[in-house]
C-alpha atoms as a PDB file:
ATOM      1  CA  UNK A   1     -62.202 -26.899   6.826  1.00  0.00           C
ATOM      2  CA  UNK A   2     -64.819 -23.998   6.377  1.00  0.00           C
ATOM      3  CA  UNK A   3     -62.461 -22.068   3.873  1.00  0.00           C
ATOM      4  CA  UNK A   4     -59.298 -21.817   5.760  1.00  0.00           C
ATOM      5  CA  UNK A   5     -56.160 -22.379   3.829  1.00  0.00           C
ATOM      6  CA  UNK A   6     -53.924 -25.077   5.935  1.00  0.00           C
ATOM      7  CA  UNK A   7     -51.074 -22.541   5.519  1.00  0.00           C
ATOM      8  CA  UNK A   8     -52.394 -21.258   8.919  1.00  0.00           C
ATOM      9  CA  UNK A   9     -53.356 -21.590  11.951  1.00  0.00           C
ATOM     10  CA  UNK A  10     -56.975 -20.033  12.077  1.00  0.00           C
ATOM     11  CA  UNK A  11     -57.520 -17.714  15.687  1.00  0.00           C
ATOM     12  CA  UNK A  12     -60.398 -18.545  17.937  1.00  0.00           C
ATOM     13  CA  UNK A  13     -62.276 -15.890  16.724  1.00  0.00           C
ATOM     14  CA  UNK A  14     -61.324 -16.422  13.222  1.00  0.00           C
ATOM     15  CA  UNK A  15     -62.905 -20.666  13.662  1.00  0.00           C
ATOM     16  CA  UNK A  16     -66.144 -18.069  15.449  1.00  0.00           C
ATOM     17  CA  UNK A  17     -66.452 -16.001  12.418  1.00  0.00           C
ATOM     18  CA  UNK A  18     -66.808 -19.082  10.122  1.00  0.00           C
ATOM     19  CA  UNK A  19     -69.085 -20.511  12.411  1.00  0.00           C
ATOM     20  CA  UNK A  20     -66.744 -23.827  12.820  1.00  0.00           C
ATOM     21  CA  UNK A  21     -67.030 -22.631  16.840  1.00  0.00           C
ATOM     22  CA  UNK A  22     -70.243 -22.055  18.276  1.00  0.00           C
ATOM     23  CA  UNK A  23     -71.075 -19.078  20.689  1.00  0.00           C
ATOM     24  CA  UNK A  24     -72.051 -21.860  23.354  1.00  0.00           C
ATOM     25  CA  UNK A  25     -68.243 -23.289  22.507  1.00  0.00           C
ATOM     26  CA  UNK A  26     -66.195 -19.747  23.081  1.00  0.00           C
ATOM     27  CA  UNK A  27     -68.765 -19.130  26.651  1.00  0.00           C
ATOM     28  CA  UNK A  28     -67.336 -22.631  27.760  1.00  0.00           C
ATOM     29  CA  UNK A  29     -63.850 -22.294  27.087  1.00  0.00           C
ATOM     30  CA  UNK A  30     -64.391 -18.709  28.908  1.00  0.00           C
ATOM     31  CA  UNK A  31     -65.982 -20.349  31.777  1.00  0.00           C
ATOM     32  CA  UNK A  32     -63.560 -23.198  32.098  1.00  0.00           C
ATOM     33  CA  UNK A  33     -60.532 -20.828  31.788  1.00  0.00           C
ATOM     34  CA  UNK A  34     -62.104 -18.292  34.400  1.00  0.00           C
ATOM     35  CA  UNK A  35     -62.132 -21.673  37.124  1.00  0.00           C
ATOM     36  CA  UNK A  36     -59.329 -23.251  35.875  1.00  0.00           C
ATOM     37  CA  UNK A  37     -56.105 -20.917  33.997  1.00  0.00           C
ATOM     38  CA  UNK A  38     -54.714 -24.009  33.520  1.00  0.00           C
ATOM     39  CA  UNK A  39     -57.465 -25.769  31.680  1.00  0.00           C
ATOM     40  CA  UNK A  40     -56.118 -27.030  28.429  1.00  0.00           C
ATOM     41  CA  UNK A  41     -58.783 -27.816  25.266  1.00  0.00           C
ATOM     42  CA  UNK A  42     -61.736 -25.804  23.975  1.00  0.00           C
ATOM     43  CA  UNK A  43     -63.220 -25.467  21.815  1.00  0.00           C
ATOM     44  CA  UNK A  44     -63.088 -28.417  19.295  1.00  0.00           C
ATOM     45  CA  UNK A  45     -63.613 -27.653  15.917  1.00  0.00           C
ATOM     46  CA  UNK A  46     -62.495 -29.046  12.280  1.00  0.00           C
ATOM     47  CA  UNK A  47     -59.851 -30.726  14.388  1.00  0.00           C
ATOM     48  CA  UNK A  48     -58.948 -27.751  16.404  1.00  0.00           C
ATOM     49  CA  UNK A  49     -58.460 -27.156  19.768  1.00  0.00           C
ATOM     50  CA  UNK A  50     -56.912 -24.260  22.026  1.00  0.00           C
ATOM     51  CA  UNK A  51     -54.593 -24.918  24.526  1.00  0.00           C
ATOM     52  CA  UNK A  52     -55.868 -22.018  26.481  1.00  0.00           C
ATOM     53  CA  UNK A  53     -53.028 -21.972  29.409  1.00  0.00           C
ATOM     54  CA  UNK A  54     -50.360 -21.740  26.723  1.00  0.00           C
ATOM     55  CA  UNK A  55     -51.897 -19.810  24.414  1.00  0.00           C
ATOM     56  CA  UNK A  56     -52.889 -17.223  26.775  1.00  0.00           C
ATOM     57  CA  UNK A  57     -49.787 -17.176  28.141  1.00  0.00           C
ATOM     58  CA  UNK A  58     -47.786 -16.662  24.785  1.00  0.00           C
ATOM     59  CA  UNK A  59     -50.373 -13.513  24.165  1.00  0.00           C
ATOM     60  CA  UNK A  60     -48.844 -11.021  25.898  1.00  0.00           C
ATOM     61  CA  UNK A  61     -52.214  -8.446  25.906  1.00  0.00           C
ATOM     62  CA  UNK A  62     -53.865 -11.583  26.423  1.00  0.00           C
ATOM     63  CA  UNK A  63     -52.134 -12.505  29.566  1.00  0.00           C
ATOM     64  CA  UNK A  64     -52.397  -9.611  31.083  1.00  0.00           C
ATOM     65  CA  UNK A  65     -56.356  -8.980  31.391  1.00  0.00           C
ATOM     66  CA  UNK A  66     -56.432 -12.403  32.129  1.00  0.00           C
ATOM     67  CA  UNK A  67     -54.074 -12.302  35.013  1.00  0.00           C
ATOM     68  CA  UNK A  68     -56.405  -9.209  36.245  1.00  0.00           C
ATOM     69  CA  UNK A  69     -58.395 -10.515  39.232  1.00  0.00           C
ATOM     70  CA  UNK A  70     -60.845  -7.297  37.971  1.00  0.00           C
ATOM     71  CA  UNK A  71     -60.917  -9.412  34.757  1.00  0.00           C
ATOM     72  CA  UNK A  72     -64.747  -9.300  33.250  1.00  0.00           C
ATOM     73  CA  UNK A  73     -65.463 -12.977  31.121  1.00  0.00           C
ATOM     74  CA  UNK A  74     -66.268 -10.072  28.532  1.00  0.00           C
ATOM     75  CA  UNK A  75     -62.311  -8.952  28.340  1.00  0.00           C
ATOM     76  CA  UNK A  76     -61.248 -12.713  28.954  1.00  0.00           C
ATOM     77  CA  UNK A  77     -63.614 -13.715  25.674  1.00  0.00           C
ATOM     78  CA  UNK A  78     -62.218 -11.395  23.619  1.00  0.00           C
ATOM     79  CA  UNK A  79     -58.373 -12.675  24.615  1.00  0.00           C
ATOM     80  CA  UNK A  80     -59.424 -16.324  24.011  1.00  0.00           C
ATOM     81  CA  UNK A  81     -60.728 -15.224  20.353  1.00  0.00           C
ATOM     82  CA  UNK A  82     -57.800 -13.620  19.665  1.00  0.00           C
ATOM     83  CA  UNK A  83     -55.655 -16.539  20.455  1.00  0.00           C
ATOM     84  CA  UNK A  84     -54.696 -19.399  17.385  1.00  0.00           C
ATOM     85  CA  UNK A  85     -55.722 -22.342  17.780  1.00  0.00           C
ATOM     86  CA  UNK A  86     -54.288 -25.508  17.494  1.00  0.00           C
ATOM     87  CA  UNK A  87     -54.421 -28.694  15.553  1.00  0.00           C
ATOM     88  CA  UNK A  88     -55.929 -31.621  17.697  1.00  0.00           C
END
């Protein structure tokens, strides 16, 4: 599982970082999110998915910028990588 301990749940850009999520993989879970908030897995990795409606809406920094209509997909990438992910 690319050296994460199953004690936790790795973040987004934690799965990035270890290369278990490719850059391609984070830009289409930012695109999908940007057309559709309530779009629910990307990336899959190691068995890992992100619920990205929920677990945007459980970050609270997160939801905000989303929630911006001013929102760049810079600021929303960087909420999805902050965001753990979840076993598939």
């Amino acid at each position: 599982m690319h050296g994460f301990a199953t004690r936790r749940i790795p973040t987004a850009g934690e799965l990035f970082k270890a290369k278990a999520v490719a850059d391609d993989q984070v830009n289409a879970a930012v695109d999908a999110h940007r057309a559709d908030s309530g779009t629910i897995t990307h990336p899959n990795a190691d068995g890992y998915g992100l619920d990205l409606a929920a677990a945007v809406a459980e970050h609270g920094w997160a939801s905000s910028v989303i929630a911006s209509l001013k929102s760049s997909p810079s600021l929303t990438r960087g909420a999805i990588l902050l965001v753990r992910a979840q076993k598939a």
